[in-house]
PDB file of N, CA and C in Angstrom:
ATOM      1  N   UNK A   1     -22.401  81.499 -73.248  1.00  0.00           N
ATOM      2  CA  UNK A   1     -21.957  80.917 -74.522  1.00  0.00           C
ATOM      3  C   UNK A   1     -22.000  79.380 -74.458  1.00  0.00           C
ATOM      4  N   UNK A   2     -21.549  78.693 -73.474  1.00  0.00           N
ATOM      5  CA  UNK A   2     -21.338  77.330 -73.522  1.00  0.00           C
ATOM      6  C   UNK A   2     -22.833  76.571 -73.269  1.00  0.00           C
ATOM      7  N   UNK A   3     -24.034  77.283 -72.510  1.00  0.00           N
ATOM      8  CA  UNK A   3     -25.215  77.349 -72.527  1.00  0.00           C
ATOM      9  C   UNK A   3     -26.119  77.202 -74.490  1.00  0.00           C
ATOM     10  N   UNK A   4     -25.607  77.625 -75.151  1.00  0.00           N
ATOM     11  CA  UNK A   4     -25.524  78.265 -76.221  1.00  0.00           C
ATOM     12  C   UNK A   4     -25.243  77.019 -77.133  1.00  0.00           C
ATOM     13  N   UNK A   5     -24.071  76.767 -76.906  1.00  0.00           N
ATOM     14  CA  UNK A   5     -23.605  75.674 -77.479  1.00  0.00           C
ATOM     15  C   UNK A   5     -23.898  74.362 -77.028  1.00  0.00           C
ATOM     16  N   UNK A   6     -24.661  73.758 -75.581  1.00  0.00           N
ATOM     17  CA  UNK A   6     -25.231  72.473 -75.357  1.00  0.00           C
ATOM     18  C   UNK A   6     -26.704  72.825 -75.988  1.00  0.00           C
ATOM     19  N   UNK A   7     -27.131  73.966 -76.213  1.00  0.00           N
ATOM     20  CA  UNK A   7     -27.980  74.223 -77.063  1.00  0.00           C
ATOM     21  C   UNK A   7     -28.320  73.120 -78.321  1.00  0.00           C
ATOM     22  N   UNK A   8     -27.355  73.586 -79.000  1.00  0.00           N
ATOM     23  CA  UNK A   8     -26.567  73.470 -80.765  1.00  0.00           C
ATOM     24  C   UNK A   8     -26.699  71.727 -80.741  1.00  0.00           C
ATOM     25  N   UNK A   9     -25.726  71.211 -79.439  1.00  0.00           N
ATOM     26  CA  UNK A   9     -25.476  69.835 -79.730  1.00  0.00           C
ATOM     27  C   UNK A   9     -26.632  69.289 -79.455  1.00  0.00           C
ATOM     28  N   UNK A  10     -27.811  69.503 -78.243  1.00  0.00           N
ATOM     29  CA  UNK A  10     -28.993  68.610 -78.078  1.00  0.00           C
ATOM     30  C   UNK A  10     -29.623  69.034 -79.352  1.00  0.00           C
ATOM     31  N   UNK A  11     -29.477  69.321 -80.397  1.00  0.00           N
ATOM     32  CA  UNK A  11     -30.720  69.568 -81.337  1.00  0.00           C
ATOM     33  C   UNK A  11     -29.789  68.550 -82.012  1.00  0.00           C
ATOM     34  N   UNK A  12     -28.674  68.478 -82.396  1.00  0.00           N
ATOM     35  CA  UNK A  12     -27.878  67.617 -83.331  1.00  0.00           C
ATOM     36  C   UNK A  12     -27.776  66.139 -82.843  1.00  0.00           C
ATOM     37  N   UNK A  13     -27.865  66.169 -81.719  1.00  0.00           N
ATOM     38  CA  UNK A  13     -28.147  65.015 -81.053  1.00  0.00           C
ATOM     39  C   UNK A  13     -29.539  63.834 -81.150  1.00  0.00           C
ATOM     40  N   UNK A  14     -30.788  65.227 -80.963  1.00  0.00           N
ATOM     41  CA  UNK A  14     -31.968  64.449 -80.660  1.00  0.00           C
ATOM     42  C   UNK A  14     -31.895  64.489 -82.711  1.00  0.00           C
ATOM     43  N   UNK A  15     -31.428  65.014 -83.438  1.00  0.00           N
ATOM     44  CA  UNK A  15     -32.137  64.472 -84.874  1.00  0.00           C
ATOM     45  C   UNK A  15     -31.181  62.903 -85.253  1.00  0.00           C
ATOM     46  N   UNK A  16     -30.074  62.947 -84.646  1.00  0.00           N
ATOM     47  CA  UNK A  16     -29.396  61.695 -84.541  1.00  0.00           C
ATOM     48  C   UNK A  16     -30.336  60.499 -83.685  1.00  0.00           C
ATOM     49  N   UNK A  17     -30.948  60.612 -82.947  1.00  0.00           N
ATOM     50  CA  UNK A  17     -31.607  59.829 -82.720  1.00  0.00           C
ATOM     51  C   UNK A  17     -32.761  59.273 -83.174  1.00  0.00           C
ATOM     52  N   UNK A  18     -33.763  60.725 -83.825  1.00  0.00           N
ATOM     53  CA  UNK A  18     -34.370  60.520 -84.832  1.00  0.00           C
ATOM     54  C   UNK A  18     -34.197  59.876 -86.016  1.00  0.00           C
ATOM     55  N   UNK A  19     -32.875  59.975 -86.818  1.00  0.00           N
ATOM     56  CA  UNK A  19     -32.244  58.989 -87.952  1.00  0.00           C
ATOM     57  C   UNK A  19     -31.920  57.657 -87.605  1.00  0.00           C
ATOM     58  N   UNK A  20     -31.978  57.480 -86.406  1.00  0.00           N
ATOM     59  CA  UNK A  20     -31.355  56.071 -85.500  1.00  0.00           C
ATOM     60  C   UNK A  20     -33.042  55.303 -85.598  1.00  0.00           C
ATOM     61  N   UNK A  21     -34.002  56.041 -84.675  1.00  0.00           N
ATOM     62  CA  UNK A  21     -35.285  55.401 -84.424  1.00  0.00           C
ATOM     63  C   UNK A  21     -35.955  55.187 -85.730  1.00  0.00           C
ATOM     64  N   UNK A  22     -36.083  56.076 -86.738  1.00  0.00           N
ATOM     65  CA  UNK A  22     -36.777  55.900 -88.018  1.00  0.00           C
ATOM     66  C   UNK A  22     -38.376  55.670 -87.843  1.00  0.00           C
ATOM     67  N   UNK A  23     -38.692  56.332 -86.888  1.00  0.00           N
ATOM     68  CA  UNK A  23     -40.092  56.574 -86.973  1.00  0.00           C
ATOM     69  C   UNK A  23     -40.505  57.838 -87.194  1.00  0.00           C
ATOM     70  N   UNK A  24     -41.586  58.197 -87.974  1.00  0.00           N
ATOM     71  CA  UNK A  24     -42.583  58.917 -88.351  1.00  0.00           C
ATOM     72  C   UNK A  24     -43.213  60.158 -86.705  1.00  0.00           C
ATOM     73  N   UNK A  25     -43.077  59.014 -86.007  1.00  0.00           N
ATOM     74  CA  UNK A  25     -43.221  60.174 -85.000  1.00  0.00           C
ATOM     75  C   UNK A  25     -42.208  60.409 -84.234  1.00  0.00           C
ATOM     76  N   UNK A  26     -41.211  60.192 -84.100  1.00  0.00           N
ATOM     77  CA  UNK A  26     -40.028  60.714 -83.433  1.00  0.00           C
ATOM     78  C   UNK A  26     -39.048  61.693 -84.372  1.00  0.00           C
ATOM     79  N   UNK A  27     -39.323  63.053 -83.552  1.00  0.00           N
ATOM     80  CA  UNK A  27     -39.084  64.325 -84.031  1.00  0.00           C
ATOM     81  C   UNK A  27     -38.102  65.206 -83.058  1.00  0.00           C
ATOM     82  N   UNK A  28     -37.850  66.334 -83.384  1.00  0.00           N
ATOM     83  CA  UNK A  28     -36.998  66.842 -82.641  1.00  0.00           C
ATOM     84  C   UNK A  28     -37.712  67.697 -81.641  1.00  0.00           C
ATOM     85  N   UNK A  29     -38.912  68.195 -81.937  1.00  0.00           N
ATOM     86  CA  UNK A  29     -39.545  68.438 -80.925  1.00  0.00           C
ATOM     87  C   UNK A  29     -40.366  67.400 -79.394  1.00  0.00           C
ATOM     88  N   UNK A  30     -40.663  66.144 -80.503  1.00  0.00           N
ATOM     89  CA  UNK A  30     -40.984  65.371 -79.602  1.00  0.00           C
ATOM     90  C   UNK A  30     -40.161  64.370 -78.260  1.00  0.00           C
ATOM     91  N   UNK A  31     -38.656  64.950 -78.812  1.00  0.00           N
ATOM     92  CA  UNK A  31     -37.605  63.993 -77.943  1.00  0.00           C
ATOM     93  C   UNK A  31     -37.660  65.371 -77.110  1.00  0.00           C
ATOM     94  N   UNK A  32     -37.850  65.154 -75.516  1.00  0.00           N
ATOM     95  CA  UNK A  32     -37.506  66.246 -74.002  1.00  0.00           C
ATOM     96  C   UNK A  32     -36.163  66.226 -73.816  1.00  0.00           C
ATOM     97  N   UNK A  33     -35.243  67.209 -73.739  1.00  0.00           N
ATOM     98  CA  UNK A  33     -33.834  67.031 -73.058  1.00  0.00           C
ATOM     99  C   UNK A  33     -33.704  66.268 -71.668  1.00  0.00           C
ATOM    100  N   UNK A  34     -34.849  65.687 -71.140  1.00  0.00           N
ATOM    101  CA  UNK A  34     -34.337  64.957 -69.754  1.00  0.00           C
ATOM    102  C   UNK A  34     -35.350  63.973 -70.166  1.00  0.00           C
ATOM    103  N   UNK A  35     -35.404  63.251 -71.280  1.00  0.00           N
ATOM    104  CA  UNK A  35     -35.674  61.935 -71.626  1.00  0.00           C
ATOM    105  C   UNK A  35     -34.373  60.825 -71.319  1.00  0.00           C
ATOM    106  N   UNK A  36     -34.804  59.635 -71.235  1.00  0.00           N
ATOM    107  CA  UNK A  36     -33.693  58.632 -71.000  1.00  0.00           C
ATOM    108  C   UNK A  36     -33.500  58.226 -72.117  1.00  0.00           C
ATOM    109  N   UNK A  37     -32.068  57.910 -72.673  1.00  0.00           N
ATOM    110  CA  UNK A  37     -31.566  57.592 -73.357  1.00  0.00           C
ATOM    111  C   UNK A  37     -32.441  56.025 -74.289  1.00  0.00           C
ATOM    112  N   UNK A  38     -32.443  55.194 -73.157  1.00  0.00           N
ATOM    113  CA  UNK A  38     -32.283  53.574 -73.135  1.00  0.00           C
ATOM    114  C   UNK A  38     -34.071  53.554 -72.697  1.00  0.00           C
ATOM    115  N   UNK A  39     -34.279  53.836 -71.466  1.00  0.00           N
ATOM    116  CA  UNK A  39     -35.600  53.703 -70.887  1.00  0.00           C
ATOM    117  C   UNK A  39     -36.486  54.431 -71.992  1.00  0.00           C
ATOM    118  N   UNK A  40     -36.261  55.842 -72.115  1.00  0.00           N
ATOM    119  CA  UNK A  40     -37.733  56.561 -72.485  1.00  0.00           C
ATOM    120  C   UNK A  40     -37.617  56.403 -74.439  1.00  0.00           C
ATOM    121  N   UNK A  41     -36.054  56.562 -74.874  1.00  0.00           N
ATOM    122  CA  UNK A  41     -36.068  56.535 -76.534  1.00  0.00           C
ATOM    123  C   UNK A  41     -36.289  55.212 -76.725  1.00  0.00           C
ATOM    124  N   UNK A  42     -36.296  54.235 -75.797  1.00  0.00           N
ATOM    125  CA  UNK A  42     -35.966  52.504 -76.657  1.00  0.00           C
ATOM    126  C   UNK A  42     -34.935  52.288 -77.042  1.00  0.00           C
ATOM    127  N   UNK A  43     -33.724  52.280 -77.039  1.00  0.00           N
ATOM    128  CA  UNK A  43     -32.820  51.855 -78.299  1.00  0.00           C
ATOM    129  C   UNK A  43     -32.608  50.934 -77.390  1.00  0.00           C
ATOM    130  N   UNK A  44     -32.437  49.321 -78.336  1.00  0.00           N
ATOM    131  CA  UNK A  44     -31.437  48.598 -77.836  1.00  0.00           C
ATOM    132  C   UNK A  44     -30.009  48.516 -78.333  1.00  0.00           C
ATOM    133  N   UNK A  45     -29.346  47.735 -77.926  1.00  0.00           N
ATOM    134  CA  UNK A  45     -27.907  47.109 -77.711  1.00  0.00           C
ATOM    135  C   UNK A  45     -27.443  47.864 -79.175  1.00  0.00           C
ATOM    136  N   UNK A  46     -28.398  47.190 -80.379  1.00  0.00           N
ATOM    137  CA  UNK A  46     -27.551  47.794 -81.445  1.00  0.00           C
ATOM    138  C   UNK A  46     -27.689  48.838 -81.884  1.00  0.00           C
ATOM    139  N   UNK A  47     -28.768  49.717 -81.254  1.00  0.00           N
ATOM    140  CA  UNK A  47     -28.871  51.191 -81.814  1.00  0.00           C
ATOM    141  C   UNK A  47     -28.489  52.261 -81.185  1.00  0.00           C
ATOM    142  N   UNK A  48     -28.031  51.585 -79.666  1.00  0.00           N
ATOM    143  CA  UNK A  48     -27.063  52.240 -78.967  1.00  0.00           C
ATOM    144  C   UNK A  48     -25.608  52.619 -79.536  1.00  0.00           C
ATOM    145  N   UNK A  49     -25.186  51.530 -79.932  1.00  0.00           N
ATOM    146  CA  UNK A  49     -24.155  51.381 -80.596  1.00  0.00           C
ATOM    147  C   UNK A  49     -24.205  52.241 -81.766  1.00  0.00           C
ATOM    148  N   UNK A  50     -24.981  52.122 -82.368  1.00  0.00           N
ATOM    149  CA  UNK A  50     -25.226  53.035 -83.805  1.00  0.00           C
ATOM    150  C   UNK A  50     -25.188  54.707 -83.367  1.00  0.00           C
ATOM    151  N   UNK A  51     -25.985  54.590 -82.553  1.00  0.00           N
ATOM    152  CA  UNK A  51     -25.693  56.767 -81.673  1.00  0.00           C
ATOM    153  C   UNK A  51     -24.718  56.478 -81.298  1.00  0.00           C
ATOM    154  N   UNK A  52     -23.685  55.593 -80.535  1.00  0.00           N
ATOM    155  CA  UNK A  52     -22.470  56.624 -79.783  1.00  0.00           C
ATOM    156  C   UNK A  52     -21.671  56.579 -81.209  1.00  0.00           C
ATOM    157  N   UNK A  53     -21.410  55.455 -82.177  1.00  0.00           N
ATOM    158  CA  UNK A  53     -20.415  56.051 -83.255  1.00  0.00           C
ATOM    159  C   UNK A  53     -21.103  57.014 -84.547  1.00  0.00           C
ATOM    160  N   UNK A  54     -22.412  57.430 -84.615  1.00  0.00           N
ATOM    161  CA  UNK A  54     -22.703  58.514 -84.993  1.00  0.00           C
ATOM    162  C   UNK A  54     -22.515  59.721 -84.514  1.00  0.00           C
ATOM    163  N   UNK A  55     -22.776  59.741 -83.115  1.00  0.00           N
ATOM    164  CA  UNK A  55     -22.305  61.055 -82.353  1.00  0.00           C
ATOM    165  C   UNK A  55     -20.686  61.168 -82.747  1.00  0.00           C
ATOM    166  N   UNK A  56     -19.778  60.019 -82.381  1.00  0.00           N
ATOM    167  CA  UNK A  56     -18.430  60.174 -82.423  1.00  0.00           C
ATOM    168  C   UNK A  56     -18.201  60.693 -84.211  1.00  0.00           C
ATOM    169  N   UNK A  57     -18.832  60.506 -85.121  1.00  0.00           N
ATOM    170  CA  UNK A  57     -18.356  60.924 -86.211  1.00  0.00           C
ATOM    171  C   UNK A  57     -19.465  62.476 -86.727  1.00  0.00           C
ATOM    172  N   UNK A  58     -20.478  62.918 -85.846  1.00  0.00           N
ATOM    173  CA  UNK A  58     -21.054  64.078 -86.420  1.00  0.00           C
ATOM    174  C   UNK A  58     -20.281  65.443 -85.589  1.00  0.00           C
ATOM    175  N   UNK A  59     -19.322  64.648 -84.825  1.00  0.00           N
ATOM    176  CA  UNK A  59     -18.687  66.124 -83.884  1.00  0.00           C
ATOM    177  C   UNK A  59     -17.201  65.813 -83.966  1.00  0.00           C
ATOM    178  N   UNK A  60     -16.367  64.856 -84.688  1.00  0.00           N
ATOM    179  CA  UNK A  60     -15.252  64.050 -85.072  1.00  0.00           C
ATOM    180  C   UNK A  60     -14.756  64.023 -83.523  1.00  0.00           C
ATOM    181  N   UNK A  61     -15.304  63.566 -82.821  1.00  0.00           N
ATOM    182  CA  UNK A  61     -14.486  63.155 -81.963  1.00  0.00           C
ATOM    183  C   UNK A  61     -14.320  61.163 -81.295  1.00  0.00           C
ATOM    184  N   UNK A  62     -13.580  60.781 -80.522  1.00  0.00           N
ATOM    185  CA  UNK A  62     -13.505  59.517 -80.564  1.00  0.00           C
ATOM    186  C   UNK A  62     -13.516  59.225 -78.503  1.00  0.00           C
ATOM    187  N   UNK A  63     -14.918  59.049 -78.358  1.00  0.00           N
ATOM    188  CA  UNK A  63     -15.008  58.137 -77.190  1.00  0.00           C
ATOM    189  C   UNK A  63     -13.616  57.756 -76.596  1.00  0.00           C
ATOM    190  N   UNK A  64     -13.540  57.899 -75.346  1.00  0.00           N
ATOM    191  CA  UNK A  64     -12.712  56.834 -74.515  1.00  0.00           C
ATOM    192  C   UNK A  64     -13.473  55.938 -73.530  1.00  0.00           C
ATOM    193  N   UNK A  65     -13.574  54.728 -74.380  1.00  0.00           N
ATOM    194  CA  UNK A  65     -14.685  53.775 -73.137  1.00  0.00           C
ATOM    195  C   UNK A  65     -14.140  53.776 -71.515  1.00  0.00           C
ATOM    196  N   UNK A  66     -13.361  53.687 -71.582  1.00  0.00           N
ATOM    197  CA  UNK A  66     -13.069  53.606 -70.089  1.00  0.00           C
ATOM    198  C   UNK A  66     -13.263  55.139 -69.578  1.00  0.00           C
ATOM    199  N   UNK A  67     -14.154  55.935 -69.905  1.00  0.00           N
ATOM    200  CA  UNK A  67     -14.700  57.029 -68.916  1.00  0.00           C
ATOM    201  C   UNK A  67     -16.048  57.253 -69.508  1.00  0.00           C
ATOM    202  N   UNK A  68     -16.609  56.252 -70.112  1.00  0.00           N
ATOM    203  CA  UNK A  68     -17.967  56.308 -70.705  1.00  0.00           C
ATOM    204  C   UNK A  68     -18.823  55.129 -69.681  1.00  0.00           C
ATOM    205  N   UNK A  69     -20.100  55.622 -69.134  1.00  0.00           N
ATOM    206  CA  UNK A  69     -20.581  55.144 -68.101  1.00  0.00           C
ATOM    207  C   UNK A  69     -21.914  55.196 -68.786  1.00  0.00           C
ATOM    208  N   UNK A  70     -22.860  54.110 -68.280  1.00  0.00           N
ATOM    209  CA  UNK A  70     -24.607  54.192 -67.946  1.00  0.00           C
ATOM    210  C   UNK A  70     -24.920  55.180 -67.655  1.00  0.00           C
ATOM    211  N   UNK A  71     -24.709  56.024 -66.448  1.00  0.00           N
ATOM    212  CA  UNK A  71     -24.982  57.342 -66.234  1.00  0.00           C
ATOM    213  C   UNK A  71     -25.419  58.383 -66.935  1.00  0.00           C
ATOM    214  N   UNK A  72     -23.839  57.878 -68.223  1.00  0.00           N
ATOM    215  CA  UNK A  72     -24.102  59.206 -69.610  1.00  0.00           C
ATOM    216  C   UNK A  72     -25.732  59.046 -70.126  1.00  0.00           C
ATOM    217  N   UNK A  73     -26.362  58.252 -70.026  1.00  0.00           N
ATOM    218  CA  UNK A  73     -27.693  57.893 -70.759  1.00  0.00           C
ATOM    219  C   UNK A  73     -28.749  58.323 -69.962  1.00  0.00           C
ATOM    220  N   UNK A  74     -28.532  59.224 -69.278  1.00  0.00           N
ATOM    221  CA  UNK A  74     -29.893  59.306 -68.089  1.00  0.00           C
ATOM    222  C   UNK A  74     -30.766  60.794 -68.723  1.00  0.00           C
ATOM    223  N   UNK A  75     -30.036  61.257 -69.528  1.00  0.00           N
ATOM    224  CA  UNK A  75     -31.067  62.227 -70.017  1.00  0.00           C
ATOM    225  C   UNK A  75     -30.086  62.425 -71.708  1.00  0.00           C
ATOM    226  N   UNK A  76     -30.627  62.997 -72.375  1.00  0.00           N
ATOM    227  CA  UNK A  76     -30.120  63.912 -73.429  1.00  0.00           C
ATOM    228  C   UNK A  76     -29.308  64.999 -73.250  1.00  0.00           C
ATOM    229  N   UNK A  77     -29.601  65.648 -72.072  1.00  0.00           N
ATOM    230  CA  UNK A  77     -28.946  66.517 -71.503  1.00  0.00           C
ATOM    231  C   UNK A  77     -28.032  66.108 -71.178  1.00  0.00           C
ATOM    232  N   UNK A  78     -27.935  65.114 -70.313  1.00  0.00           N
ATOM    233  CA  UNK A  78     -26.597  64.287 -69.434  1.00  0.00           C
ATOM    234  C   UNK A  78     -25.445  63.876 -70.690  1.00  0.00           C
ATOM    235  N   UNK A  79     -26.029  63.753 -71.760  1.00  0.00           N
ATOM    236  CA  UNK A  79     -25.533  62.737 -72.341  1.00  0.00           C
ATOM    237  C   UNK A  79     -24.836  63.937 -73.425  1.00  0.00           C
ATOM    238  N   UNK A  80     -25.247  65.045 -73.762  1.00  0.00           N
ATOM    239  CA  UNK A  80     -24.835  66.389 -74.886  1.00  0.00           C
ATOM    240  C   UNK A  80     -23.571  67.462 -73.531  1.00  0.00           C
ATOM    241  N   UNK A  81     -24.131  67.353 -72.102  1.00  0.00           N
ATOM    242  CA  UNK A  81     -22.639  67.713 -71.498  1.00  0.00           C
ATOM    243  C   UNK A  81     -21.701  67.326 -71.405  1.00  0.00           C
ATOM    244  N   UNK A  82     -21.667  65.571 -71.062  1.00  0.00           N
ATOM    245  CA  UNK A  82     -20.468  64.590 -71.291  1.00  0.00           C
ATOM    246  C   UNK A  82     -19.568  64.794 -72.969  1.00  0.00           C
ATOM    247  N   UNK A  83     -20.479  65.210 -73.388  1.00  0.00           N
ATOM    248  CA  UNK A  83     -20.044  65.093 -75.057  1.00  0.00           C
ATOM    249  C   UNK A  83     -18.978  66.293 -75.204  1.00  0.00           C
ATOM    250  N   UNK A  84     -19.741  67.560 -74.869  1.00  0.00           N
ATOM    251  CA  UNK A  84     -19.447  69.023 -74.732  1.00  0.00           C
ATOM    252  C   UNK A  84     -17.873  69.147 -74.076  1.00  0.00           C
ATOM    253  N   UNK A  85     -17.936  68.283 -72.800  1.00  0.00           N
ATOM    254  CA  UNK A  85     -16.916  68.452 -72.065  1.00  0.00           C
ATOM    255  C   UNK A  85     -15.751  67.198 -72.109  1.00  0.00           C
ATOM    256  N   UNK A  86     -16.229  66.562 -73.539  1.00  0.00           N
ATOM    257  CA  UNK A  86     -14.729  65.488 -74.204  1.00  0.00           C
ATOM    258  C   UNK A  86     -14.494  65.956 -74.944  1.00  0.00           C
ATOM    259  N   UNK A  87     -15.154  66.657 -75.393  1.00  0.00           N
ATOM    260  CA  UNK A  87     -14.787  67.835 -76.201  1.00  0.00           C
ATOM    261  C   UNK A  87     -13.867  68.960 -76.342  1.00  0.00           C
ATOM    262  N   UNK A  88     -14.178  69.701 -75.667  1.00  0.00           N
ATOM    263  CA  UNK A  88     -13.034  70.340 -74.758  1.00  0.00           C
ATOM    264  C   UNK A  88     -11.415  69.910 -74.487  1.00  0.00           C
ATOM    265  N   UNK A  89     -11.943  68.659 -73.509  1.00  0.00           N
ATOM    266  CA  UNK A  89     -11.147  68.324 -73.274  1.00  0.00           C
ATOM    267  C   UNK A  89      -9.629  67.660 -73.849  1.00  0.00           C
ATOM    268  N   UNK A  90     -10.240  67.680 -75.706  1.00  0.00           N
ATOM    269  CA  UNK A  90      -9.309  67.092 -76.234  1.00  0.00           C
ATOM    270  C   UNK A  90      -8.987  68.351 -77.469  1.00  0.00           C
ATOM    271  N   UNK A  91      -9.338  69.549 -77.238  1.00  0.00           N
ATOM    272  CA  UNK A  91      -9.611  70.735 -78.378  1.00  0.00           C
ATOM    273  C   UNK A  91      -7.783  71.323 -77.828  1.00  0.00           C
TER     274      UNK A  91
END
């Protein structure tokens, strides 16, 4: 089930990034779940910023920076379990 559900969020995720990038070719098929966040999507400084408080308002939940790391950005994947499991953690 919880397989199931990081499912659900990387698709809600990579079209959030898609609405973020606004290109014509960035699709939900074309973003890989072990793409880099920063390195392989491009976003800089401010469109970073723009996904984490889109993510924080398409799943209502609210970041705690002080356990939010670089790390989280190393894949899509990396970045939809951290999500999954603040999730949780505050349900």
């Amino acid at each position: 089930m919880e397989k199931q559900i990081e499912s659900s969020f990387i698709v809600l995720v990579k079209k959030t990034i898609c609405e973020i990038k606004k290109d014509p070719e960035c699709t939900i098929d074309s973003i890989r779940d072990d793409m880099h966040i920063l390195d392989d999507i491009g976003f800089d400084s401010l469109q970073l910023l723009d996904f984490v408080l889109r993510i924080e308002e398409v799943f209502d939940i609210e970041f705690d920076f002080e356990d939010f790391d670089y790390s989280h950005f190393n894949s899509i994947e990396t970045f939809t379990r951290f999500t999954v499991k603040h999730i949780k953690a505050f349900s």
